[in-house]
C-alpha atoms as a PDB file:
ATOM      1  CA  UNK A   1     -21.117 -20.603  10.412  1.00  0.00           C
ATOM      2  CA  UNK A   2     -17.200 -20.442   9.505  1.00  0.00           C
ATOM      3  CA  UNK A   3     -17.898 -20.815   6.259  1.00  0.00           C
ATOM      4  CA  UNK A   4     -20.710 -17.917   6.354  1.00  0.00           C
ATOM      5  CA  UNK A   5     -18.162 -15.643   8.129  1.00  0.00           C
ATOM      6  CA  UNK A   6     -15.284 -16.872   5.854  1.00  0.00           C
ATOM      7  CA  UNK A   7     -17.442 -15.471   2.440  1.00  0.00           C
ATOM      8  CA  UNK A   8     -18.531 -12.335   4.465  1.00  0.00           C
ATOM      9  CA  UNK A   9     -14.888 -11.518   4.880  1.00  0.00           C
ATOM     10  CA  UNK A  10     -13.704 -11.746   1.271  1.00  0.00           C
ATOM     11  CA  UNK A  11     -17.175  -9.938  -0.167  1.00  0.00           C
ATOM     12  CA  UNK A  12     -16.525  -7.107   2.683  1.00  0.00           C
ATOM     13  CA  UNK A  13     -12.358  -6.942   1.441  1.00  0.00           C
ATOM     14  CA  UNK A  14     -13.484  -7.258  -1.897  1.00  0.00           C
ATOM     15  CA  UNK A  15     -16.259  -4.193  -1.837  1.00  0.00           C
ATOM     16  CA  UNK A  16     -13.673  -2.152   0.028  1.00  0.00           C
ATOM     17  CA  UNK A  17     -11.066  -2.660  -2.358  1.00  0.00           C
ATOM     18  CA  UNK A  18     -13.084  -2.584  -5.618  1.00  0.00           C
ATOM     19  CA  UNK A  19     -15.165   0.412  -4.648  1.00  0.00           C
ATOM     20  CA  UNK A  20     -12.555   3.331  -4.948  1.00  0.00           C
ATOM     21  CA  UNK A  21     -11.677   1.840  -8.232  1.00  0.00           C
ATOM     22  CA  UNK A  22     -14.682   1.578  -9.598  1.00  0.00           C
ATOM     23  CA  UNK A  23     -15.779   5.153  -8.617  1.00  0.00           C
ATOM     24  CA  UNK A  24     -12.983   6.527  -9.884  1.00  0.00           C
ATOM     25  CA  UNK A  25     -13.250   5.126 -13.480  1.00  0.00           C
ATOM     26  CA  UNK A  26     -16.575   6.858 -13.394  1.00  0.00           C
ATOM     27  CA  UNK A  27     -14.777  10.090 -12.223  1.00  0.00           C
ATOM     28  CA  UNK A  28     -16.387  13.282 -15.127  1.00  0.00           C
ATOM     29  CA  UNK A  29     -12.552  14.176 -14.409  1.00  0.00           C
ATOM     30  CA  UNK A  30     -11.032  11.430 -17.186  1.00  0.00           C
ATOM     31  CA  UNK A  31     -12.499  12.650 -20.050  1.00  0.00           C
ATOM     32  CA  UNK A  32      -9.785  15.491 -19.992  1.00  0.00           C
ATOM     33  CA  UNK A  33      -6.678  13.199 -18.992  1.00  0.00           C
ATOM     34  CA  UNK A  34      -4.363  11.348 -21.120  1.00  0.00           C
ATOM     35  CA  UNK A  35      -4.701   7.798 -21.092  1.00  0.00           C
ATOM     36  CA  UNK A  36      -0.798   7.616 -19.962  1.00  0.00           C
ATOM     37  CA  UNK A  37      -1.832   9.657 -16.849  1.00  0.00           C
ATOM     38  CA  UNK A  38      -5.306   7.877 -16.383  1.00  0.00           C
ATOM     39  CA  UNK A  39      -2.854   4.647 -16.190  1.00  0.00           C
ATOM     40  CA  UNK A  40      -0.646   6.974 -13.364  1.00  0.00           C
ATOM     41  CA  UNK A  41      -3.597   7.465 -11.165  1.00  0.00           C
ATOM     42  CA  UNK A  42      -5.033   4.164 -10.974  1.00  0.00           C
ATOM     43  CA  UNK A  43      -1.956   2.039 -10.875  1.00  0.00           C
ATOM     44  CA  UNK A  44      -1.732   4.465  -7.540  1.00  0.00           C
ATOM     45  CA  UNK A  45      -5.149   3.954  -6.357  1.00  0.00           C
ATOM     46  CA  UNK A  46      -4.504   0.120  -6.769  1.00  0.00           C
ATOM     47  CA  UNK A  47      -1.469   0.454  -4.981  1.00  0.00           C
ATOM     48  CA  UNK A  48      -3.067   2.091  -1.999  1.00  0.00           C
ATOM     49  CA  UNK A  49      -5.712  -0.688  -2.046  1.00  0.00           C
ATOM     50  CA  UNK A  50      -2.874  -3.413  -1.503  1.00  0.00           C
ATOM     51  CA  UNK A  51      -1.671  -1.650   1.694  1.00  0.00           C
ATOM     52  CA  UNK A  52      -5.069  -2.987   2.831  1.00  0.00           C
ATOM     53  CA  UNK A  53      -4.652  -6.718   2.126  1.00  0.00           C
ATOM     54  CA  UNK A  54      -1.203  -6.259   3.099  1.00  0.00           C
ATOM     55  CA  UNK A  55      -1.625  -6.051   7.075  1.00  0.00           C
ATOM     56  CA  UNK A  56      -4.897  -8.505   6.332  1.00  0.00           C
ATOM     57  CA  UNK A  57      -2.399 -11.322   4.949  1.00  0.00           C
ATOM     58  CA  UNK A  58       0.776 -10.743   7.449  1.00  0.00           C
ATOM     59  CA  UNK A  59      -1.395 -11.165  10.564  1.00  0.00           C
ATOM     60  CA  UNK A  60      -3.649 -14.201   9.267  1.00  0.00           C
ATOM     61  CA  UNK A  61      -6.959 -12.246   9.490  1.00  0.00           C
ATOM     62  CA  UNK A  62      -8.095 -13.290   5.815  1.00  0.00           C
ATOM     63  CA  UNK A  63      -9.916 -16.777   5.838  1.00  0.00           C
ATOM     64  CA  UNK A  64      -7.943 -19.905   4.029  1.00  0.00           C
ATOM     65  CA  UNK A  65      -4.355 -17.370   4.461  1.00  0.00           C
ATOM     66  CA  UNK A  66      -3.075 -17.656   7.743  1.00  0.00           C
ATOM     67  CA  UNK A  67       0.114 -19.260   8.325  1.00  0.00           C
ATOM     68  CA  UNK A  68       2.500 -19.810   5.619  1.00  0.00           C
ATOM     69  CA  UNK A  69       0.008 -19.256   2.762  1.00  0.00           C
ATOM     70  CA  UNK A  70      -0.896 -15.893   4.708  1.00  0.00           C
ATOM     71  CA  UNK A  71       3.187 -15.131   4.481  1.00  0.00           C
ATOM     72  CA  UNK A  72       3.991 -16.409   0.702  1.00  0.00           C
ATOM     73  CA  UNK A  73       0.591 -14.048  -0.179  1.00  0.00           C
ATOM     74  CA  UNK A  74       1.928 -11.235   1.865  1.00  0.00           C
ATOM     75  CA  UNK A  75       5.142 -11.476  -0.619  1.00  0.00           C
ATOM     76  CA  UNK A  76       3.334 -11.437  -4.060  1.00  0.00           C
ATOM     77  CA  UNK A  77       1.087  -8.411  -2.593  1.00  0.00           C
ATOM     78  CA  UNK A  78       4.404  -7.025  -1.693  1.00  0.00           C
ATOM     79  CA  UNK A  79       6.143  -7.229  -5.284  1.00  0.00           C
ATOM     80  CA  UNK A  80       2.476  -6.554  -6.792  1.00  0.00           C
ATOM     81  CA  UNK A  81       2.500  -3.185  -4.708  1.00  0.00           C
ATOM     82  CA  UNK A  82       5.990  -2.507  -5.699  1.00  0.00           C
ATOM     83  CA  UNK A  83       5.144  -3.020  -9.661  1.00  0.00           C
ATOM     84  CA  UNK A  84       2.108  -0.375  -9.277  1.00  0.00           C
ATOM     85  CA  UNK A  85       4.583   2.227  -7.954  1.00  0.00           C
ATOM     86  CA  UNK A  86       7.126   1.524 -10.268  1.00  0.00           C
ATOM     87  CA  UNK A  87       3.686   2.085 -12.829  1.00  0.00           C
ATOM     88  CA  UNK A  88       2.663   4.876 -10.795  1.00  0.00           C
ATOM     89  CA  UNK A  89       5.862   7.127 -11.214  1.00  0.00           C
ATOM     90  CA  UNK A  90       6.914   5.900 -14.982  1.00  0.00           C
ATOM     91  CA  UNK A  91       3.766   6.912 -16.346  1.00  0.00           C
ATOM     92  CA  UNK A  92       3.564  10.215 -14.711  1.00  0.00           C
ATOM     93  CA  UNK A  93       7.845  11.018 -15.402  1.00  0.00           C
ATOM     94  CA  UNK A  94       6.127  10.357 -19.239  1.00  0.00           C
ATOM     95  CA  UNK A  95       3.200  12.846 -18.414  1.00  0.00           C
ATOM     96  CA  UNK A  96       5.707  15.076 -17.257  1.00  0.00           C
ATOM     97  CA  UNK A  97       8.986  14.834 -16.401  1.00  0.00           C
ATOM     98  CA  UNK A  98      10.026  18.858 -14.682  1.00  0.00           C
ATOM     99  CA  UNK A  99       6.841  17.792 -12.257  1.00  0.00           C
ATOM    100  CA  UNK A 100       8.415  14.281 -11.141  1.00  0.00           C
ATOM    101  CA  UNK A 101      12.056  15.492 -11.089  1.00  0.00           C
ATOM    102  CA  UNK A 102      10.925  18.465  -8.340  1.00  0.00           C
ATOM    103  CA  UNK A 103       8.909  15.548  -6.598  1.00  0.00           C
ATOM    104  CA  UNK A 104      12.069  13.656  -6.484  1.00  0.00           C
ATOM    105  CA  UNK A 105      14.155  16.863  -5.230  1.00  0.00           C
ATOM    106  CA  UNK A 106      11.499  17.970  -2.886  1.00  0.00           C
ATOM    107  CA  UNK A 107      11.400  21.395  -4.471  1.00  0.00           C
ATOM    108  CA  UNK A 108       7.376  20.616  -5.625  1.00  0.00           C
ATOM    109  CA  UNK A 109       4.804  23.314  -4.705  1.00  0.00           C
ATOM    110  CA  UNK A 110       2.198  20.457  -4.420  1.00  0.00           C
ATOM    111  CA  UNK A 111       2.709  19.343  -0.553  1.00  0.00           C
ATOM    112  CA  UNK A 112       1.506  15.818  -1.887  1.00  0.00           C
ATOM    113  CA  UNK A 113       4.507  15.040  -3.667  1.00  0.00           C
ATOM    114  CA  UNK A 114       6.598  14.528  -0.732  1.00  0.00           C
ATOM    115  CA  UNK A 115       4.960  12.324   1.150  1.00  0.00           C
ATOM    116  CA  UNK A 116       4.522  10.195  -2.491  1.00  0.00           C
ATOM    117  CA  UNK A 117       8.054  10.276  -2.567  1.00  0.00           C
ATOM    118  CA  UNK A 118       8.968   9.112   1.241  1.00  0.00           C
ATOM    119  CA  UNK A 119       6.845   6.355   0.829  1.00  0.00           C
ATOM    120  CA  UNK A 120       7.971   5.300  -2.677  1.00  0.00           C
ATOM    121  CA  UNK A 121      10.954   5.279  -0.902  1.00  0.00           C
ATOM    122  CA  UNK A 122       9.841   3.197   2.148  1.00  0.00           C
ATOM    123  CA  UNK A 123       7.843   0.735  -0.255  1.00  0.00           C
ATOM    124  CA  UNK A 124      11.587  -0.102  -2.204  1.00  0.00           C
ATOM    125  CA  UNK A 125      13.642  -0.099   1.153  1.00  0.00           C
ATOM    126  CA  UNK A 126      10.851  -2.652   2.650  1.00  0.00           C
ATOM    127  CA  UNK A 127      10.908  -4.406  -0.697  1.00  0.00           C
ATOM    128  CA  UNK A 128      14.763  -4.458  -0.929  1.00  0.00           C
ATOM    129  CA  UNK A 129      15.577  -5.906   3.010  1.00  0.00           C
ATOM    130  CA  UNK A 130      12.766  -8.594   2.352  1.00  0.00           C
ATOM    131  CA  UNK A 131      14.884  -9.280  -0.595  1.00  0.00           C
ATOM    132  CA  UNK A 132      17.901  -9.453   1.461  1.00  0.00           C
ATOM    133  CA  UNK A 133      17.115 -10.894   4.345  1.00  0.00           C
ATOM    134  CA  UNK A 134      19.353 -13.623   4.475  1.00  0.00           C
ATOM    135  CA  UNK A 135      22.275 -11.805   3.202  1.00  0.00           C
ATOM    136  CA  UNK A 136      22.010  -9.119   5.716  1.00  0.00           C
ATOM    137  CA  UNK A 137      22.101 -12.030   8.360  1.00  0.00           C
ATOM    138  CA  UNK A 138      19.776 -10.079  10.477  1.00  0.00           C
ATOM    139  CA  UNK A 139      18.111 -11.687  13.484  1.00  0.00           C
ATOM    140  CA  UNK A 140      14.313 -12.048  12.740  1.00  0.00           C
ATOM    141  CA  UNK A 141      13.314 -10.281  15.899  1.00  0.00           C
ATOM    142  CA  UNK A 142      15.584  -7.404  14.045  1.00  0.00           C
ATOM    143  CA  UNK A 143      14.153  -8.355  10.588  1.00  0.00           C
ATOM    144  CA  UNK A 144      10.217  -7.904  11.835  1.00  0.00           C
ATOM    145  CA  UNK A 145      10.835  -4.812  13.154  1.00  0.00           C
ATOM    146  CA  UNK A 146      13.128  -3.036  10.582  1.00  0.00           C
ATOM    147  CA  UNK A 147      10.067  -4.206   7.569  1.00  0.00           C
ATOM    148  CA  UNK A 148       7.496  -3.198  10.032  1.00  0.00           C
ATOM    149  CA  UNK A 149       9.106   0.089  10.826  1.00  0.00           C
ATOM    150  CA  UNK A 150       9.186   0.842   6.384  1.00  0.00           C
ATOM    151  CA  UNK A 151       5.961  -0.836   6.449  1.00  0.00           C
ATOM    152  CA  UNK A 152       4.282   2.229   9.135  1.00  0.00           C
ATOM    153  CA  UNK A 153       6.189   5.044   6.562  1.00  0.00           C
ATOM    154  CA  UNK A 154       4.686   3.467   3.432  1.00  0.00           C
ATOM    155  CA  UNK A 155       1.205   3.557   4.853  1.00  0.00           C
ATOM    156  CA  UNK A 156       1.669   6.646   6.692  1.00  0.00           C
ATOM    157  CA  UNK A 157       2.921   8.608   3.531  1.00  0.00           C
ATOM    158  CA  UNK A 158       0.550   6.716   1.496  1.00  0.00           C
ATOM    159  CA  UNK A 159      -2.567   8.062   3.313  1.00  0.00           C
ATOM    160  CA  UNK A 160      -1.398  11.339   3.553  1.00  0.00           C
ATOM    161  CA  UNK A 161      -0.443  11.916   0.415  1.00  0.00           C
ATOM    162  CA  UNK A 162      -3.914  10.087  -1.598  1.00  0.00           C
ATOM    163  CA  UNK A 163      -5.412  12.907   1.258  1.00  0.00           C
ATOM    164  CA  UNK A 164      -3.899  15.705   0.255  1.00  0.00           C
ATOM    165  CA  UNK A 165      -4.558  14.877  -3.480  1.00  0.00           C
ATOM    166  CA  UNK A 166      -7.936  16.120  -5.250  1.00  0.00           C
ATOM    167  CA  UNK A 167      -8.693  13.990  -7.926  1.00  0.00           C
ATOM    168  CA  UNK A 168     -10.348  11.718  -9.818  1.00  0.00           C
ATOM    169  CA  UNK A 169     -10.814   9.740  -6.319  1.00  0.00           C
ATOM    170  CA  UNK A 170     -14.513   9.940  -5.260  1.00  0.00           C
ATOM    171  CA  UNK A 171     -14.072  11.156  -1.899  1.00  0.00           C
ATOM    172  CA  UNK A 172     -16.077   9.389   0.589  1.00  0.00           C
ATOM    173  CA  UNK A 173     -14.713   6.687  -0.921  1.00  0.00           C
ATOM    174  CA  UNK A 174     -10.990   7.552  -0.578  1.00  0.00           C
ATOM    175  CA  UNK A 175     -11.628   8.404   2.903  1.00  0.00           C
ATOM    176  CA  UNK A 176     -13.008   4.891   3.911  1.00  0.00           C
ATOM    177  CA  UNK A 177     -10.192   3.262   2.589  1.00  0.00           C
ATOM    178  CA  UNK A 178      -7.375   5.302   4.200  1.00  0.00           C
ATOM    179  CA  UNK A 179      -9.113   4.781   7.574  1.00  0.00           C
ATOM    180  CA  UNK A 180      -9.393   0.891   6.885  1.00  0.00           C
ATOM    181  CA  UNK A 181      -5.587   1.118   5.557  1.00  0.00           C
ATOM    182  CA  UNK A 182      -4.897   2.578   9.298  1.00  0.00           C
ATOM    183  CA  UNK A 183      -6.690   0.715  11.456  1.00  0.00           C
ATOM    184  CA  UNK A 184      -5.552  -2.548   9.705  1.00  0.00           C
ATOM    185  CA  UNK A 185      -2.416  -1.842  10.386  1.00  0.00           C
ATOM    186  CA  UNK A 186      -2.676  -0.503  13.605  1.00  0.00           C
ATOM    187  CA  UNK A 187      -5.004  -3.839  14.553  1.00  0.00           C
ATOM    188  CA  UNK A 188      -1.909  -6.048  13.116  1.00  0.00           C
ATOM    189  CA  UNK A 189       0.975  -4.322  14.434  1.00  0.00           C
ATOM    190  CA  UNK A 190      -1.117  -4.404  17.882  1.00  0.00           C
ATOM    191  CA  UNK A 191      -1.852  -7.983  17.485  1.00  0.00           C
ATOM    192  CA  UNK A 192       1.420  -8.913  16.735  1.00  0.00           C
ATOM    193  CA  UNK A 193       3.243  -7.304  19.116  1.00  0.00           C
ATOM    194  CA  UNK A 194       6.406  -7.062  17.397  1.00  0.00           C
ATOM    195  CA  UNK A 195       7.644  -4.321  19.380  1.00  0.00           C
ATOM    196  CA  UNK A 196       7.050  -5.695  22.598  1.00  0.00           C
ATOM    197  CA  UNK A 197       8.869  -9.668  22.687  1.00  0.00           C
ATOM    198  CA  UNK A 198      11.211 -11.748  21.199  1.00  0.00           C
ATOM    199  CA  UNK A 199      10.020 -13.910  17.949  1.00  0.00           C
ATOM    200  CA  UNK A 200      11.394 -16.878  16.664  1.00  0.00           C
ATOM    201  CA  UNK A 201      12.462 -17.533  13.390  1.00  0.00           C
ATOM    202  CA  UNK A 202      10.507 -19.152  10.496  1.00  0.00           C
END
């Protein structure tokens, strides 16, 4: 029965990831984009699927990564999710750089843009203090809850932004996997309680 529920898990995580990806590639929409910016939109879409394992992995809900492994996978998703932005925003600065550079100043006339950019942002600043966590001498307690309070930008700006864009996203799709991104995270940052008590260190 574990093992039954175990494979259900990762074939449900694995639909729900694969599926926006795979509808997109069949998006009528690509046939008049440049490769460059085909590479933009799904290093983005790939991106927003990681915010979905992310939550999954930190509070031990995937089968075979709790614990430790659950943590150390957490981190690779985490630099993984990091690359894809960096991917995201190269390849559209190549597509066009005026477009980016308004993005950047928030002077853009597309309302999407903005919340791209605050969680860009967010997703670096998390990045960075899970970087420097030991140099910043931070208590964890302190630690948790600076990452998770990045973490709850990144996703929030994340969803609204992949919302606000029409694309080569299939919608139903899109939709489904924003909601899941949410109420992961709410379900881990519930479950966790790191708002609420003192935790140790690991």
């Amino acid at each position: 029965m574990i093992l039954v529920r175990a494979v259900l898990i990762w074939m449900a995580l694995t639909i729900v990831t694969a599926a926006p990806i795979a509808l997109s590639a069949s998006s009528p929409l690509l046939a008049w984009r440049d490769p460059i910016y085909i590479l933009a939109g799904f290093a983005g879409i790939f991106a927003m699927t990681l915010l979905l394992v992310q939550p999954l992995l930190v509070a031990g809900y995937l089968p075979g990564l709790s614990g430790f492994r659950g943590r150390r996978a957490h981190r690779w998703v985490g630099v993984a999710t990091v690359v894809s932005v960096i991917v995201h925003v190269l390849a559209l600065w190549i597509t066009s750089p005026p477009d980016v550079i308004d993005a950047f100043l928030f002077r853009s006339p597309t309302p999407f843009s903005a919340w791209g950019v605050i969680a860009m942002w967010a997703v670096f600043a998390a990045a960075l203090l899970g970087v420097l966590r030991r140099r910043l001498r931070l208590r964890p307690r302190h630690w948790r809850r600076y990452h998770t309070a990045l973490a709850a930008v990144v996703v929030a700006g994340s969803v609204v932004h992949a919302m606000l864009i029409e694309g080569t996203m299939e919608t139903i799709s899109k939709v489904a996997l924003c909601v899941l991104v949410l109420a992961a995270t709410v379900k881990a940052l519930a479950d966790l309680r790191i708002w609420t008590y003192r935790t140790t260190s690991r």
